[in-house]
Protein backbone atom coordinates (compact mmCIF):
# COMPACT_ATOMS: atom_id res chain seq x y z
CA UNK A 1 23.04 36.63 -0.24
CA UNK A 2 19.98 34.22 -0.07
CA UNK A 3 17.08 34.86 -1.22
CA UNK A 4 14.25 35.79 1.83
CA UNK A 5 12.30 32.76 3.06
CA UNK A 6 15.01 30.22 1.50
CA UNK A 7 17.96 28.91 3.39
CA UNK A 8 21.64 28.08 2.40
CA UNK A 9 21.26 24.59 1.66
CA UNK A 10 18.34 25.53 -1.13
CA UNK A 11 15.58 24.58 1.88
CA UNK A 12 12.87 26.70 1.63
CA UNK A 13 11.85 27.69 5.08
CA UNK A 14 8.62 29.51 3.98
CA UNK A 15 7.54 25.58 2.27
CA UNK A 16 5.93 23.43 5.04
CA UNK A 17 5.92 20.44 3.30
CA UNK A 18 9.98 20.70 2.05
CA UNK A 19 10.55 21.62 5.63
CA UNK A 20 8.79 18.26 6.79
CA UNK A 21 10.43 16.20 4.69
CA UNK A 22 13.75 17.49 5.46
CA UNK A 23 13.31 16.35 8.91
CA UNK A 24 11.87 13.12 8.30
CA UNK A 25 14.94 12.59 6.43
CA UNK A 26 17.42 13.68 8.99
CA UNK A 27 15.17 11.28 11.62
CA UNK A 28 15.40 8.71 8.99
CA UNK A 29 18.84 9.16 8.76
CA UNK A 30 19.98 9.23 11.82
CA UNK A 31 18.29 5.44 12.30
CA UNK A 32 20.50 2.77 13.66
CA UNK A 33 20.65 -0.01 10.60
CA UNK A 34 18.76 -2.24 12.40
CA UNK A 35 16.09 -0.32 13.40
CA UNK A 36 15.86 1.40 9.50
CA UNK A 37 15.72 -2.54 8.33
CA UNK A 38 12.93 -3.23 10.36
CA UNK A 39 10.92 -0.55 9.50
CA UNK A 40 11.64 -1.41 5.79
CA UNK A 41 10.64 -4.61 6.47
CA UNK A 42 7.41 -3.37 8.04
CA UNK A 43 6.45 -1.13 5.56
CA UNK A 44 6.85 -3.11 2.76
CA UNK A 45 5.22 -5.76 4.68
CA UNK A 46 1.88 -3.63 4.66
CA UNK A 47 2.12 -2.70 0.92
CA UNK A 48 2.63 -5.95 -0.65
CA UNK A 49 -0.60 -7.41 1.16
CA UNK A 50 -2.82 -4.49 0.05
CA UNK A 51 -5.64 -5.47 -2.60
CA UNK A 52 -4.47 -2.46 -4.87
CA UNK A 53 -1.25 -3.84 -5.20
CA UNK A 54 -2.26 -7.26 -5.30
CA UNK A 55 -4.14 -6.85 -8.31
CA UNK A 56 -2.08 -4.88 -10.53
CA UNK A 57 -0.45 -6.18 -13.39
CA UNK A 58 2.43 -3.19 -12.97
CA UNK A 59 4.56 -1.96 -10.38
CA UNK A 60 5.58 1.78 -10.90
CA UNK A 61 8.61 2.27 -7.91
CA UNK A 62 11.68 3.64 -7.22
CA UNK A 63 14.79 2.72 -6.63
CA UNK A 64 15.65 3.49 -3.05
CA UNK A 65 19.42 5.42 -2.16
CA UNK A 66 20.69 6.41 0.91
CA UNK A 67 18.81 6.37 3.78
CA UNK A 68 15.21 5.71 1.52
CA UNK A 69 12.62 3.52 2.53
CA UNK A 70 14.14 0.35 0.79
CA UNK A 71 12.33 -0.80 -2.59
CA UNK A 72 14.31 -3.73 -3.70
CA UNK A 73 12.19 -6.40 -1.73
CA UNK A 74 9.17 -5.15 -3.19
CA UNK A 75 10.41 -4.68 -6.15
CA UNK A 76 11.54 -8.68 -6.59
CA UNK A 77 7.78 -9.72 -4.62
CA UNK A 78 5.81 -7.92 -7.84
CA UNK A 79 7.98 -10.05 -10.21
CA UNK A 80 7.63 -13.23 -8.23
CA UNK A 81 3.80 -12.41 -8.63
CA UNK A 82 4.27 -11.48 -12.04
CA UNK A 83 4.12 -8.36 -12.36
CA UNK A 84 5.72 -5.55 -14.95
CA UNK A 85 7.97 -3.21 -12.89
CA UNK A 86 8.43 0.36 -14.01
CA UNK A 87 10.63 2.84 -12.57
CA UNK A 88 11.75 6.59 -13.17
CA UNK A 89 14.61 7.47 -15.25
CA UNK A 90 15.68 11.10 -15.36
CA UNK A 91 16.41 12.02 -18.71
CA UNK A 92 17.59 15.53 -20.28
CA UNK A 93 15.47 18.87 -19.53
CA UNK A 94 15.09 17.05 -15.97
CA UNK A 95 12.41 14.98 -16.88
CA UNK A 96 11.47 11.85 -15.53
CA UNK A 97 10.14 9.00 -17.86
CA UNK A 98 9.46 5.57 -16.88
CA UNK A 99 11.43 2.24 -17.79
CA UNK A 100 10.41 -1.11 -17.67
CA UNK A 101 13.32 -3.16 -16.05
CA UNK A 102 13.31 -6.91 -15.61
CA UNK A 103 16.31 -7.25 -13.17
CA UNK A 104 18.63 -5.29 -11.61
CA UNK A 105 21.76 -5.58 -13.89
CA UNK A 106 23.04 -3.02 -15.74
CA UNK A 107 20.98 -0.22 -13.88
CA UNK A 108 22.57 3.44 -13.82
CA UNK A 109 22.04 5.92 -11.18
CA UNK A 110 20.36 8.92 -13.13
């Protein structure tokens, strides 16, 4: 039996926000490559210009999987500029801690 408010796939219906996100996801998803490219391409476009980011001396980022808005790109620009790039590791108890990483080699999906 599930629980009232939650759905099967561990959803909860009752959350506005989870249920947002699950569709933007499925929209996202359902993207023809080309399309999800350019709107990678776009997006990344606008945050690499913006003075915040210009003047950092770190990047903290993800890693995009799936269907996710595409980080590599901006990832590589903040090292061409410099910059120290930090992104989330899960680690036991769930947590997340952040790792400085200088390339991609030798990354693990955690």
């Amino acid at each position: 039996m599930v629980p009232a408010g939650r759905t099967g796939n561990g959803a909860d219906s009752a959350n506005p926000k989870r249920r947002l996100r699950a569709e933007l996801r499925a929209e996202r998803d359902a993207m023809p490559w080309p399309a999800r490219a350019a709107a990678d391409e776009a997006i990344a476009g606008r945050l690499v210009v913006l003075p915040g980011v210009q003047q950092a001396p770190e990047l903290l980022c993800y890693l995009s999987m799936g269907s996710e808005v595409e980080t590599r790109h901006i990832i590589r620009d903040a090292w061409d500029a410099g910059k120290r790039v930090f992104v989330p590791r899960c680690v036991a108890g769930g947590r997340m801690v952040w790792h400085r990483i200088d390339s991609f080699d030798g990354l693990e999906r955690s």
